[in-house]
C-alpha atoms as a PDB file:
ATOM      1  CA  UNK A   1       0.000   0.000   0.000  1.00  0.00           C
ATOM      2  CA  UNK A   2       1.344   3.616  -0.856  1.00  0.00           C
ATOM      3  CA  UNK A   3       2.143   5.668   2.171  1.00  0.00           C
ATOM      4  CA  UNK A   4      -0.078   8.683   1.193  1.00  0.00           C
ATOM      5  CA  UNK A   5      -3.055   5.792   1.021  1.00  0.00           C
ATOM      6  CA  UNK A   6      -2.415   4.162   4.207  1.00  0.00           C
ATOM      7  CA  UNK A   7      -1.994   7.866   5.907  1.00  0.00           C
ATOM      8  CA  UNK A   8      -5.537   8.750   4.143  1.00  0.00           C
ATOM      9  CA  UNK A   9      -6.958   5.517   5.873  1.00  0.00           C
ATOM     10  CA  UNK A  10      -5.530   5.854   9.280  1.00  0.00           C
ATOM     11  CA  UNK A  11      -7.682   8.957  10.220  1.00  0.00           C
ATOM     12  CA  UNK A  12     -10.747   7.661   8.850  1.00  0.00           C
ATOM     13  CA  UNK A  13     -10.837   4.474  10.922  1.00  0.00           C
ATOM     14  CA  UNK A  14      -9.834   6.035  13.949  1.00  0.00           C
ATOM     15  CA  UNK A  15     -13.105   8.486  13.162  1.00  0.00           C
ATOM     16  CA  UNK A  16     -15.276   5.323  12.587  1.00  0.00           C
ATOM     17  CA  UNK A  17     -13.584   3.826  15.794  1.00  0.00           C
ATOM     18  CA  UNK A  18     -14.581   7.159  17.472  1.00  0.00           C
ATOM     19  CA  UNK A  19     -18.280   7.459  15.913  1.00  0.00           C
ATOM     20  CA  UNK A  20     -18.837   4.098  16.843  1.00  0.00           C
ATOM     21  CA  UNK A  21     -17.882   4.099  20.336  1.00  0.00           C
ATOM     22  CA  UNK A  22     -19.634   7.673  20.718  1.00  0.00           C
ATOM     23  CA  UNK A  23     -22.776   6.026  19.556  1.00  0.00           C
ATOM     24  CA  UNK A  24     -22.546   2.732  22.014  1.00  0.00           C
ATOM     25  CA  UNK A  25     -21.903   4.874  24.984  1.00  0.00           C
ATOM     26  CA  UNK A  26     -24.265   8.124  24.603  1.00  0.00           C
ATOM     27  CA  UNK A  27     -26.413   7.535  21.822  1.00  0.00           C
ATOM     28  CA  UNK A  28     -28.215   4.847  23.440  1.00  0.00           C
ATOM     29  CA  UNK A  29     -28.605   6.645  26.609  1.00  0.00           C
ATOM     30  CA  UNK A  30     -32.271   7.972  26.882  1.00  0.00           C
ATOM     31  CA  UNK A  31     -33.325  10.589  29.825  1.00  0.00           C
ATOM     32  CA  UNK A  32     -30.383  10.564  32.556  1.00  0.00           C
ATOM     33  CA  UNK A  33     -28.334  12.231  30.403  1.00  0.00           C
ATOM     34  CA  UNK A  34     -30.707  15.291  29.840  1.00  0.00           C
ATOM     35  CA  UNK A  35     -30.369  16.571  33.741  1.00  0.00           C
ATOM     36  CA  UNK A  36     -27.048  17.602  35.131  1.00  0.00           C
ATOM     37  CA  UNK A  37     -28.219  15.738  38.842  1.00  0.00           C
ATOM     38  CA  UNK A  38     -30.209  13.029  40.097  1.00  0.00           C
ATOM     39  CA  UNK A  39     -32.607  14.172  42.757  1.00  0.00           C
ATOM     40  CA  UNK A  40     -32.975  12.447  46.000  1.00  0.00           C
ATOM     41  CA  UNK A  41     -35.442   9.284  46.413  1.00  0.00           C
ATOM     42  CA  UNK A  42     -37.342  11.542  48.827  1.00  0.00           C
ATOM     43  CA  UNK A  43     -38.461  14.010  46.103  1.00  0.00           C
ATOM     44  CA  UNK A  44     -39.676  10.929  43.976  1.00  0.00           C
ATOM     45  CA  UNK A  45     -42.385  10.109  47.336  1.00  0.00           C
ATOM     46  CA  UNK A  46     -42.915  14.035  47.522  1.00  0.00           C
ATOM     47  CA  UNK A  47     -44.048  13.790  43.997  1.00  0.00           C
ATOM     48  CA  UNK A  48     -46.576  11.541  45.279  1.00  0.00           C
ATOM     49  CA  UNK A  49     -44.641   7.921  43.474  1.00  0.00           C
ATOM     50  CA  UNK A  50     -42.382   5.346  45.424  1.00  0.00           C
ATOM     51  CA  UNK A  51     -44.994   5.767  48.449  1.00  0.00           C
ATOM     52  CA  UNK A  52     -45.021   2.838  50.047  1.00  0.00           C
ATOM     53  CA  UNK A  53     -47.693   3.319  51.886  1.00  0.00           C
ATOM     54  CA  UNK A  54     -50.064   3.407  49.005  1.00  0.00           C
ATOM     55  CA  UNK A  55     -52.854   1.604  48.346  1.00  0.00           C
ATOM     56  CA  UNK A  56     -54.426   0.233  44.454  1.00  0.00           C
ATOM     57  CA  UNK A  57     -58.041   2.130  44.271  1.00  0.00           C
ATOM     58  CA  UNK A  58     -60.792  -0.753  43.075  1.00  0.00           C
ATOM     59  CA  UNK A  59     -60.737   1.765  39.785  1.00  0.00           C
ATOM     60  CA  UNK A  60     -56.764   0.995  39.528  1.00  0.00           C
ATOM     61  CA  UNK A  61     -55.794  -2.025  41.385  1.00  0.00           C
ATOM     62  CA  UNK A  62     -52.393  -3.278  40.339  1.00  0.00           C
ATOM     63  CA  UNK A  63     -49.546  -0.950  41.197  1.00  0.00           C
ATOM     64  CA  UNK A  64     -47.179   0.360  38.106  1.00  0.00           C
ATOM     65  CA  UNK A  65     -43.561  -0.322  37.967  1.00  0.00           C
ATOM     66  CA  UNK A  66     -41.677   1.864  36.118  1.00  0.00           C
ATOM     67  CA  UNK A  67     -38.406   0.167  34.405  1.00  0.00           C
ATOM     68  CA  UNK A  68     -35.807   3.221  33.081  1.00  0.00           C
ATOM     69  CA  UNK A  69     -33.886   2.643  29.845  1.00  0.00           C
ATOM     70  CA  UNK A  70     -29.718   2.576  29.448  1.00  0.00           C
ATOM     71  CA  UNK A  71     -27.834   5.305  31.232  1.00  0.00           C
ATOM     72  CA  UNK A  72     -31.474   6.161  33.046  1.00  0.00           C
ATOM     73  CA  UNK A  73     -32.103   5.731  36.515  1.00  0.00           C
ATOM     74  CA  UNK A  74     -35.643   5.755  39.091  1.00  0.00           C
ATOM     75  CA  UNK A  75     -36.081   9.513  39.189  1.00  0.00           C
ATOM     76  CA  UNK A  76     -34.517  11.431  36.002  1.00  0.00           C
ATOM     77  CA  UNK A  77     -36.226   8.661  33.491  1.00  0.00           C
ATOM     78  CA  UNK A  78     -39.989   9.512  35.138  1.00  0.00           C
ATOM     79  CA  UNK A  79     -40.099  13.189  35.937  1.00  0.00           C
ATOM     80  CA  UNK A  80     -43.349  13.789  33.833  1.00  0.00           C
ATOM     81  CA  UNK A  81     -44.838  10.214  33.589  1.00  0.00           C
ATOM     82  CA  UNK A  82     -45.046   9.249  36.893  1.00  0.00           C
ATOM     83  CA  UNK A  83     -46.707  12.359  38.169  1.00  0.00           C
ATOM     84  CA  UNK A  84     -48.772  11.840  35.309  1.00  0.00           C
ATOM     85  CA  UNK A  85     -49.944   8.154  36.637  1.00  0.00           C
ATOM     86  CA  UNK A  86     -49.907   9.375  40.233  1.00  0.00           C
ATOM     87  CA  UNK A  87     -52.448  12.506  39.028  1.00  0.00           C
ATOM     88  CA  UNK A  88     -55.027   9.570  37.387  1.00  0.00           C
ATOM     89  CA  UNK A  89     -55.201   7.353  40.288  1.00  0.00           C
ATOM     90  CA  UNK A  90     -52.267   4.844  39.980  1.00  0.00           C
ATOM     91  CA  UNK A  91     -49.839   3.395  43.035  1.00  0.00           C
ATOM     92  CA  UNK A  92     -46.627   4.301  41.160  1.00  0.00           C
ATOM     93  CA  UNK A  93     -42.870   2.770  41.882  1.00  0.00           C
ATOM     94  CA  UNK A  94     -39.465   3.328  40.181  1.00  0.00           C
ATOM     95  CA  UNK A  95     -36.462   1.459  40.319  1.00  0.00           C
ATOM     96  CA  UNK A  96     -32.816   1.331  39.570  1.00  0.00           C
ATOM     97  CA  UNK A  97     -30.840  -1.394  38.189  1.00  0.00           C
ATOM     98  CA  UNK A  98     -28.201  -2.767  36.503  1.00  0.00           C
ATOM     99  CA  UNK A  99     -25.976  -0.622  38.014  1.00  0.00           C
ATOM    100  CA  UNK A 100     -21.994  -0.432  37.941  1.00  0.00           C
ATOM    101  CA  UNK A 101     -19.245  -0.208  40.403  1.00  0.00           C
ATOM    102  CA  UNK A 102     -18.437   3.721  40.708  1.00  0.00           C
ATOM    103  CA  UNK A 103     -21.002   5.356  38.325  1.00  0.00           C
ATOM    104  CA  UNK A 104     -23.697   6.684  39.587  1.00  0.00           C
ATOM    105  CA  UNK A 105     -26.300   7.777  38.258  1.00  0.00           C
ATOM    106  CA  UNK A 106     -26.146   6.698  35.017  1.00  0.00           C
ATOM    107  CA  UNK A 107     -27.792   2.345  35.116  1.00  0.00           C
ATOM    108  CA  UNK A 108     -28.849  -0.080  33.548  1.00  0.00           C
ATOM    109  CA  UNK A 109     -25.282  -1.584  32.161  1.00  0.00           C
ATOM    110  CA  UNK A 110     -25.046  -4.083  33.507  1.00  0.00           C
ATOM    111  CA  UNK A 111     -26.166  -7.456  32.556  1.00  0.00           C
ATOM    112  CA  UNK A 112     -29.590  -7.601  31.796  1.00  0.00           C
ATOM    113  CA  UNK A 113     -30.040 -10.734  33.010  1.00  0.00           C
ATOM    114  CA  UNK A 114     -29.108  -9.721  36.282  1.00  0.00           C
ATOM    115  CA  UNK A 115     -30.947  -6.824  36.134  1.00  0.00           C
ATOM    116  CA  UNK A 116     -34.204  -8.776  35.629  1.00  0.00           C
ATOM    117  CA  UNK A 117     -33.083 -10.383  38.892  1.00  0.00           C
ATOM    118  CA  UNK A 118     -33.207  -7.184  40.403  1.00  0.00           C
ATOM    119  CA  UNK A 119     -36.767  -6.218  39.001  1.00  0.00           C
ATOM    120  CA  UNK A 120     -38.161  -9.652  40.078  1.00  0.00           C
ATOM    121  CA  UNK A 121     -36.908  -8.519  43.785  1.00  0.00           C
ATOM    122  CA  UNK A 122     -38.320  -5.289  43.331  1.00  0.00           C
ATOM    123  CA  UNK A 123     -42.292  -6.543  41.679  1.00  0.00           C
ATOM    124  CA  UNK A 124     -41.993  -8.400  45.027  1.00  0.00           C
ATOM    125  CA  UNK A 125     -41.567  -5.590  47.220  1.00  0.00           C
ATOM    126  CA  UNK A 126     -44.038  -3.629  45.389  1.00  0.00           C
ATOM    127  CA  UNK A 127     -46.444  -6.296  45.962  1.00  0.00           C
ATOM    128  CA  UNK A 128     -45.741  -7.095  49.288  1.00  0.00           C
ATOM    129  CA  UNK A 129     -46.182  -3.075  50.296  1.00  0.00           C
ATOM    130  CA  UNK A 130     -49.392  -2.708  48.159  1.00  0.00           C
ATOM    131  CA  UNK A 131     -50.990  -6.115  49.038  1.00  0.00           C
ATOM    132  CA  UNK A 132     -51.850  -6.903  44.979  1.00  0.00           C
ATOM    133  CA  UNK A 133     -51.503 -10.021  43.385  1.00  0.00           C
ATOM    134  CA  UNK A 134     -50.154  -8.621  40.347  1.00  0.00           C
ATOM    135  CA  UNK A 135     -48.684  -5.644  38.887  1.00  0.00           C
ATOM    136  CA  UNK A 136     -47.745  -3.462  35.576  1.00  0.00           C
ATOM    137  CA  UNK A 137     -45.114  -2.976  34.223  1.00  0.00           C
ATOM    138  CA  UNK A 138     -43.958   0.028  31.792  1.00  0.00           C
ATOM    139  CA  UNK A 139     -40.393   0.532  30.005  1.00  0.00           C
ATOM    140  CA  UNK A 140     -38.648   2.739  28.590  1.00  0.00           C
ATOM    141  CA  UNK A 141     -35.879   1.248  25.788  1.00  0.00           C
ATOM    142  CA  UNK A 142     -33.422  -1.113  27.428  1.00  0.00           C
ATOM    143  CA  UNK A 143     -36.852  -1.038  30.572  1.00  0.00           C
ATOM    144  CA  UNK A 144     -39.439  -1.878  27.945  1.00  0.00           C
ATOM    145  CA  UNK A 145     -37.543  -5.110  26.764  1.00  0.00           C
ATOM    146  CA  UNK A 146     -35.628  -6.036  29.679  1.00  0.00           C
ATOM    147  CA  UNK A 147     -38.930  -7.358  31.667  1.00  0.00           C
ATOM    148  CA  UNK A 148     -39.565 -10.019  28.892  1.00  0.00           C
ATOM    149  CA  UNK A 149     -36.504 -11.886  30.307  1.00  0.00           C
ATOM    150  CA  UNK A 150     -37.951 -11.451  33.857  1.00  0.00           C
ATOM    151  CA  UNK A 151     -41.308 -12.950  32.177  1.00  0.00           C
ATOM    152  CA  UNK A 152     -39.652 -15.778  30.627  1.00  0.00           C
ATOM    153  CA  UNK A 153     -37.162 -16.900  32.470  1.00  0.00           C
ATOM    154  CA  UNK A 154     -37.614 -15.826  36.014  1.00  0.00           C
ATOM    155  CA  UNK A 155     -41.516 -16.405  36.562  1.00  0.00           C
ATOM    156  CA  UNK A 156     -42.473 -12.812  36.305  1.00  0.00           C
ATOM    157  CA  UNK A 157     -45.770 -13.806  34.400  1.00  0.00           C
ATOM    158  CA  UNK A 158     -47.037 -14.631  37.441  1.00  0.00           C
ATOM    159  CA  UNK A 159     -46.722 -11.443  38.747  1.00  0.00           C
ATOM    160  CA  UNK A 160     -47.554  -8.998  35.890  1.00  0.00           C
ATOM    161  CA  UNK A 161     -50.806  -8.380  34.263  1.00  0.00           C
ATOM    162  CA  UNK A 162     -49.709  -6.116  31.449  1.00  0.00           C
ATOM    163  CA  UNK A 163     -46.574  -4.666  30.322  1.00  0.00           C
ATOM    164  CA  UNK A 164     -46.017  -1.509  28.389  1.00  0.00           C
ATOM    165  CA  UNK A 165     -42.797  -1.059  26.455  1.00  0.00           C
ATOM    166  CA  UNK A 166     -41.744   2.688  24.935  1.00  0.00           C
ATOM    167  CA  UNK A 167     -39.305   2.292  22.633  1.00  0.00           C
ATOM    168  CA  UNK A 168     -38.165  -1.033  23.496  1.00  0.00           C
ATOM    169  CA  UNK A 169     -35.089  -2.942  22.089  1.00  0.00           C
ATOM    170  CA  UNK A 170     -36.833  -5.726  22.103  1.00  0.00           C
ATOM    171  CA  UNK A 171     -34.869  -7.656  18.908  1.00  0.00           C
ATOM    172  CA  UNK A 172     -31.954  -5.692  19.859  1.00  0.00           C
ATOM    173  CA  UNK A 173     -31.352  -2.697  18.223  1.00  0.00           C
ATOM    174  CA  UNK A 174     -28.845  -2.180  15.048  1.00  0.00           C
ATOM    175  CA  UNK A 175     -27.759   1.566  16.223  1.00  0.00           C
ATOM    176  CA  UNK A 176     -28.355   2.887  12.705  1.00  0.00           C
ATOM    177  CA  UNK A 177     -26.283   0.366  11.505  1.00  0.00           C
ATOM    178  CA  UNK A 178     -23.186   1.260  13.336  1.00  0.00           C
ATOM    179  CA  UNK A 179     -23.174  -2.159  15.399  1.00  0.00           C
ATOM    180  CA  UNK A 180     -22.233  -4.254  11.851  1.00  0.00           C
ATOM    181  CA  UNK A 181     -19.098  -2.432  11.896  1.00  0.00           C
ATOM    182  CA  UNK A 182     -18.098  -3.796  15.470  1.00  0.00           C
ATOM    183  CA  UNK A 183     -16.200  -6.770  13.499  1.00  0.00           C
ATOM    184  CA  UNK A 184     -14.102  -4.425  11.906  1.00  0.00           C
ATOM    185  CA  UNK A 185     -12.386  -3.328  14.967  1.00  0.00           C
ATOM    186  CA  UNK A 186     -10.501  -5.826  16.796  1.00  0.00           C
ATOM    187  CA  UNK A 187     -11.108  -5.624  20.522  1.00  0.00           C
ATOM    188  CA  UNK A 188     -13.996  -3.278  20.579  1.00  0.00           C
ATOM    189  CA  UNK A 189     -16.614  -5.645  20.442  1.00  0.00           C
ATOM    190  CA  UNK A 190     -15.002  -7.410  23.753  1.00  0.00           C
ATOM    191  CA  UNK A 191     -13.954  -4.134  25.750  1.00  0.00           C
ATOM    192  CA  UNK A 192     -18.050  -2.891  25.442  1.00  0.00           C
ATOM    193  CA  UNK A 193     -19.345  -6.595  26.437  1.00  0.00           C
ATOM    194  CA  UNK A 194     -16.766  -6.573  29.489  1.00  0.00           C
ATOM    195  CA  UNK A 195     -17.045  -2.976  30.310  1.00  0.00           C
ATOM    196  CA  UNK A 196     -20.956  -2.597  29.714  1.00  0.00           C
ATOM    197  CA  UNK A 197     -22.087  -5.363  29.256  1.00  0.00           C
ATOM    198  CA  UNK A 198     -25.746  -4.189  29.551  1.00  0.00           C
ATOM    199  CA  UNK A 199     -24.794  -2.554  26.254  1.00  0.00           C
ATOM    200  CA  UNK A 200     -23.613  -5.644  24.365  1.00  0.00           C
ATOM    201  CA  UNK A 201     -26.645  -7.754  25.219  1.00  0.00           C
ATOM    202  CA  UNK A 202     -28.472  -4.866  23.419  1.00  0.00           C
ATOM    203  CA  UNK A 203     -26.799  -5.825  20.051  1.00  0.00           C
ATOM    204  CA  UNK A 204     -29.087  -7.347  17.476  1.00  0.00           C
ATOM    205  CA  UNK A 205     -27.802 -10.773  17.370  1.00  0.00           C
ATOM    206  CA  UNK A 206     -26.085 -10.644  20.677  1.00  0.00           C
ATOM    207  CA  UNK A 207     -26.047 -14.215  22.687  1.00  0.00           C
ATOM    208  CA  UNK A 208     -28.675 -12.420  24.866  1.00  0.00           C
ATOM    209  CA  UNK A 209     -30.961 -11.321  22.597  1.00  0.00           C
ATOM    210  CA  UNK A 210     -30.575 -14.575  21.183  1.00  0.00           C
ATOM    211  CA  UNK A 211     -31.748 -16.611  24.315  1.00  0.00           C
ATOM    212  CA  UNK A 212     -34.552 -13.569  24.696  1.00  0.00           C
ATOM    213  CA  UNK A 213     -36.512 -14.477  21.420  1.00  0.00           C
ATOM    214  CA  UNK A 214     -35.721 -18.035  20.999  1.00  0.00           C
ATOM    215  CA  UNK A 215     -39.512 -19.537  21.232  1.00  0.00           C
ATOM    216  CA  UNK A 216     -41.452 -16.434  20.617  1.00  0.00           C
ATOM    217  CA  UNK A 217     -41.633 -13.210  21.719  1.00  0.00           C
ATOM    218  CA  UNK A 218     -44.456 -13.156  24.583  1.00  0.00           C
ATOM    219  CA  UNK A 219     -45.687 -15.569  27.399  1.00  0.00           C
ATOM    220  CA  UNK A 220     -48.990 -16.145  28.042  1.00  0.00           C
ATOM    221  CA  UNK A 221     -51.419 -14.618  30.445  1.00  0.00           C
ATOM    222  CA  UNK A 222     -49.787 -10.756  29.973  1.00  0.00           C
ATOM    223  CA  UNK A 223     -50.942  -8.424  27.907  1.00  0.00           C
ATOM    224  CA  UNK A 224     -48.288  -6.634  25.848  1.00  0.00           C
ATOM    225  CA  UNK A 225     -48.306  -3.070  24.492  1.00  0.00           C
ATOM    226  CA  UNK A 226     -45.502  -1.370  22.196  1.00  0.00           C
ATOM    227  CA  UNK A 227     -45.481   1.946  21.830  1.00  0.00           C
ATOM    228  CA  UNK A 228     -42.751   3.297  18.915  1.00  0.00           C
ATOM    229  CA  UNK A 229     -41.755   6.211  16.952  1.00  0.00           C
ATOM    230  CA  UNK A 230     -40.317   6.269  13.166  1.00  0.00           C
ATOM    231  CA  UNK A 231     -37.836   8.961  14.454  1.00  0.00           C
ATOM    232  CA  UNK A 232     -36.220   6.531  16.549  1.00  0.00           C
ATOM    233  CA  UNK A 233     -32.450   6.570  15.981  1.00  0.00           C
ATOM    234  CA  UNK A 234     -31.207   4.387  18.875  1.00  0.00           C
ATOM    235  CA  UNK A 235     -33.857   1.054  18.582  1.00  0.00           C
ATOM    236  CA  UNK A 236     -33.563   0.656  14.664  1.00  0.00           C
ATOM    237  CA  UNK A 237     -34.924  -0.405  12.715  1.00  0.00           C
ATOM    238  CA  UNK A 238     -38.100   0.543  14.949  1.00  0.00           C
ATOM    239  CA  UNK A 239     -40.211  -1.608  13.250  1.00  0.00           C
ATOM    240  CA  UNK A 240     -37.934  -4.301  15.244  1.00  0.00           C
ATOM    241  CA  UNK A 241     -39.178  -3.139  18.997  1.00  0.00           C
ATOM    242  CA  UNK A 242     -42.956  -4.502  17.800  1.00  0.00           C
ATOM    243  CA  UNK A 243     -43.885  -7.971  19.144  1.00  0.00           C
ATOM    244  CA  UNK A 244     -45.526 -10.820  17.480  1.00  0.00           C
ATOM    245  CA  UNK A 245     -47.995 -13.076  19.679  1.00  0.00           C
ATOM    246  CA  UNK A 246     -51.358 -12.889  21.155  1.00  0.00           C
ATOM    247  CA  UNK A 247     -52.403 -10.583  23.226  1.00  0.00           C
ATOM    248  CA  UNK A 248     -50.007  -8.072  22.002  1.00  0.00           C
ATOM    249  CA  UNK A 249     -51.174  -4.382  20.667  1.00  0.00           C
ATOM    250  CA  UNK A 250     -48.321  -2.394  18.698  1.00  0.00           C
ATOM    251  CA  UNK A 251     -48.620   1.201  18.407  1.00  0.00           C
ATOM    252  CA  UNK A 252     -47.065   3.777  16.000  1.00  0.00           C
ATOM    253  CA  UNK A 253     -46.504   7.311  17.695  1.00  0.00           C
ATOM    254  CA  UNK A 254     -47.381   8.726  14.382  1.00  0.00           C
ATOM    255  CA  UNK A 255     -50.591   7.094  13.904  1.00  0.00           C
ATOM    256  CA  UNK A 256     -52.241   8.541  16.859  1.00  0.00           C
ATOM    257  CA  UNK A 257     -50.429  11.627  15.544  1.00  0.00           C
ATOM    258  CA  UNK A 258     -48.973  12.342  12.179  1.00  0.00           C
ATOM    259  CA  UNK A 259     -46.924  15.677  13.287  1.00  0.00           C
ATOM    260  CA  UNK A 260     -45.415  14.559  17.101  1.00  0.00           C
ATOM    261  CA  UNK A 261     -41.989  14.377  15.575  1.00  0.00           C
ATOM    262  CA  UNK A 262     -40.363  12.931  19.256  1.00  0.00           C
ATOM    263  CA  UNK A 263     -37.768  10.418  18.963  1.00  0.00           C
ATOM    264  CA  UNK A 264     -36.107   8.088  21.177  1.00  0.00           C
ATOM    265  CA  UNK A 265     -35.506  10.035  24.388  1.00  0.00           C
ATOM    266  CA  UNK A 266     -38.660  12.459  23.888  1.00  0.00           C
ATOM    267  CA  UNK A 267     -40.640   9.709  23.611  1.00  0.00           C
ATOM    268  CA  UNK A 268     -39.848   8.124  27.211  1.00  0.00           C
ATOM    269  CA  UNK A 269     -39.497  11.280  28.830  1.00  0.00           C
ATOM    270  CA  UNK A 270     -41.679  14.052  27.980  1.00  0.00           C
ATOM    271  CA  UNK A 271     -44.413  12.898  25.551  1.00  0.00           C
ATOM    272  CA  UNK A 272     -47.756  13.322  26.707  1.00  0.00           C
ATOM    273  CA  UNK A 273     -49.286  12.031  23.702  1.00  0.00           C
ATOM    274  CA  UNK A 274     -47.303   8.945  24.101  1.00  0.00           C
ATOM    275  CA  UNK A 275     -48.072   8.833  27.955  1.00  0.00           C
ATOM    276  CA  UNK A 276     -51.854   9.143  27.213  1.00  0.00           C
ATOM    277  CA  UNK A 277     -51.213   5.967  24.973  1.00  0.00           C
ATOM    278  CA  UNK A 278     -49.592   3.877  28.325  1.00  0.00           C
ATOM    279  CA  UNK A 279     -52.787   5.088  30.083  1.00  0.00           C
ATOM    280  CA  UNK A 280     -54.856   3.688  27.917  1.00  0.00           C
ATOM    281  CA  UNK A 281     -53.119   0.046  27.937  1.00  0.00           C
ATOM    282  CA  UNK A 282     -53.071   0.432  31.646  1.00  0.00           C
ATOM    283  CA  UNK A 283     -56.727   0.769  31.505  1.00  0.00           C
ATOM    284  CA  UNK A 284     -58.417  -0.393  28.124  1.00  0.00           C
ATOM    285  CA  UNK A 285     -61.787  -0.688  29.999  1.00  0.00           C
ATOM    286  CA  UNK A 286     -61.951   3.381  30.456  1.00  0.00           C
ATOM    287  CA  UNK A 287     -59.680   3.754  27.331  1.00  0.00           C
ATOM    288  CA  UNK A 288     -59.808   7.391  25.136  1.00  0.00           C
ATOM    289  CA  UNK A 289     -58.659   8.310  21.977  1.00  0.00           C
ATOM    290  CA  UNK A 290     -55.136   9.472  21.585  1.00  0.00           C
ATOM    291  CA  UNK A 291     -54.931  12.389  19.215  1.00  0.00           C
ATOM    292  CA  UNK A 292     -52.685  15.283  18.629  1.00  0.00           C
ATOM    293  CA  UNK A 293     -55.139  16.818  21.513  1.00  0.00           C
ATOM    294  CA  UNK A 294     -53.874  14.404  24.174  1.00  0.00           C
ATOM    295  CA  UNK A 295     -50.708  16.666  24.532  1.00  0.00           C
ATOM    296  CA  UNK A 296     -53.060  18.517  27.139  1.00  0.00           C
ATOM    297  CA  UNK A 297     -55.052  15.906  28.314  1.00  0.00           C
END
């Protein structure tokens, strides 16, 4: 190869090295990164969720578990939706998990199957507090897919009526393509899986994602909702977070309404269209239209 060639290609693998590895570790990161600082646990219970002491109304009678995405954590992922749930009615509960030695903060990297351990502990202590014999479930990205290894593998069916996934990875997500260039740089693939692993597993194709989808994509006795956007540029293709199996409703952001333009984080985090949506699957009996409208509902 001439010099002046191999000098020319130097620079631009380092920048797909770079662009890759930018992607992996904040691209996929949904709401934690948005706030500078994590407010305490005790502001979550002054905002009326994570109170213990609350008891499912007959008109709402399971308790809702909120499961944050990659890089989110129990407070910064549910500033507006769990006030939201709290407002209509609903015991609400947040957790954090997969969590890493020295970062705070920023969860959900480690492995998931470990972290479904953790929200199996948790759905117990929810339902020990609240006295139900079952609860919800709603996730945002890695949250929404995560809890179908806690219902497969670790008896969480049991436990949850319905789950709600926002944006969920649930095929594993291709990053806008960037994650086909992992084999191209030696090493890279191994440092993410041994670093963050919670971010490997999320790899369409991954061993865990794999495992996750062998024998279908639901369990029975839960009823599943999906709730995407087509401006999703961390779960992509987004046609890849709907499910396939009964009981399962899959919902387009943009067919409730055409010109709500939010993408992945927006759509966890702040939109109320979307959050009317997860009301609705939390409640189909007393279930209203989502329109454009619903933004002030």
């Amino acid at each position: 190869m001439l010099p002046w060639i191999r000098a020319a290609r130097v620079p631009r693998t380092r920048s797909l090295l770079a662009a890759l590895l930018l992607a992996l570790t904040v691209l996929v990161a949904p709401a934690a990164t948005a706030t500078a600082a994590t407010p305490a646990a005790a502001e979550a219970t002054s905002r009326g969720w994570n109170d213990y002491s609350c008891k499912p109304s007959a008109a709402h009678p399971r308790p809702v578990v909120l499961v944050h995405g990659t890089f989110g954590n129990s407070i910064d992922n549910w500033l507006v939706l769990a006030p939201y749930l709290v407002n209509r009615g609903y015991c609400v509960f947040s957790l954090d998990y997969g969590q890493l030695p020295g970062v705070p903060f920023f969860h959900g990297l480690g492995p998931i199957a470990k972290s479904a351990e953790q929200l199996d502990v948790f759905v117990d202590k929810v339902l020990d507090a609240t006295g139900a014999p079952k609860a919800d479930l709603v996730g945002h990205s890695q949250g929404g897919m995560m809890p179908n290894y806690y219902l497969k593998f670790l008896g969480g069916a049991d436990k949850v009526n319905a789950l709600v996934g926002i944006a969920p990875d649930n095929h594993g997500t291709t990053l806008l393509g960037l994650t086909k260039l992992l084999p191209f740089f030696p090493g890279v693939e191994k440092f993410i899986s041994d670093s963050t692993p919670g971010l490997a597993d999320q790899v369409a194709g991954s061993p865990f994602i794999t495992k996750l989808t062998a024998g279908g994509d639901t369990v029975p006795g839960v009823r599943y909702t999906v709730i995407a956007t087509k401006y999703d540029q961390v779960v992509t293709p987004y046609r890849t977070q709907y499910l396939d199996g009964p009981n399962v409703r899959n919902v387009l952001l943009q067919d409730l309404c055409p010109v709500d333009l939010s993408e992945h984080v927006a759509i966890g985090t702040i939109d109320r269209i979307a959050f009317h949506e997860v009301a609705n699957a939390l409640d189909p009996a007393r279930a209203t239209p989502t329109t454009c409208a619903s933004v002030i509902g």
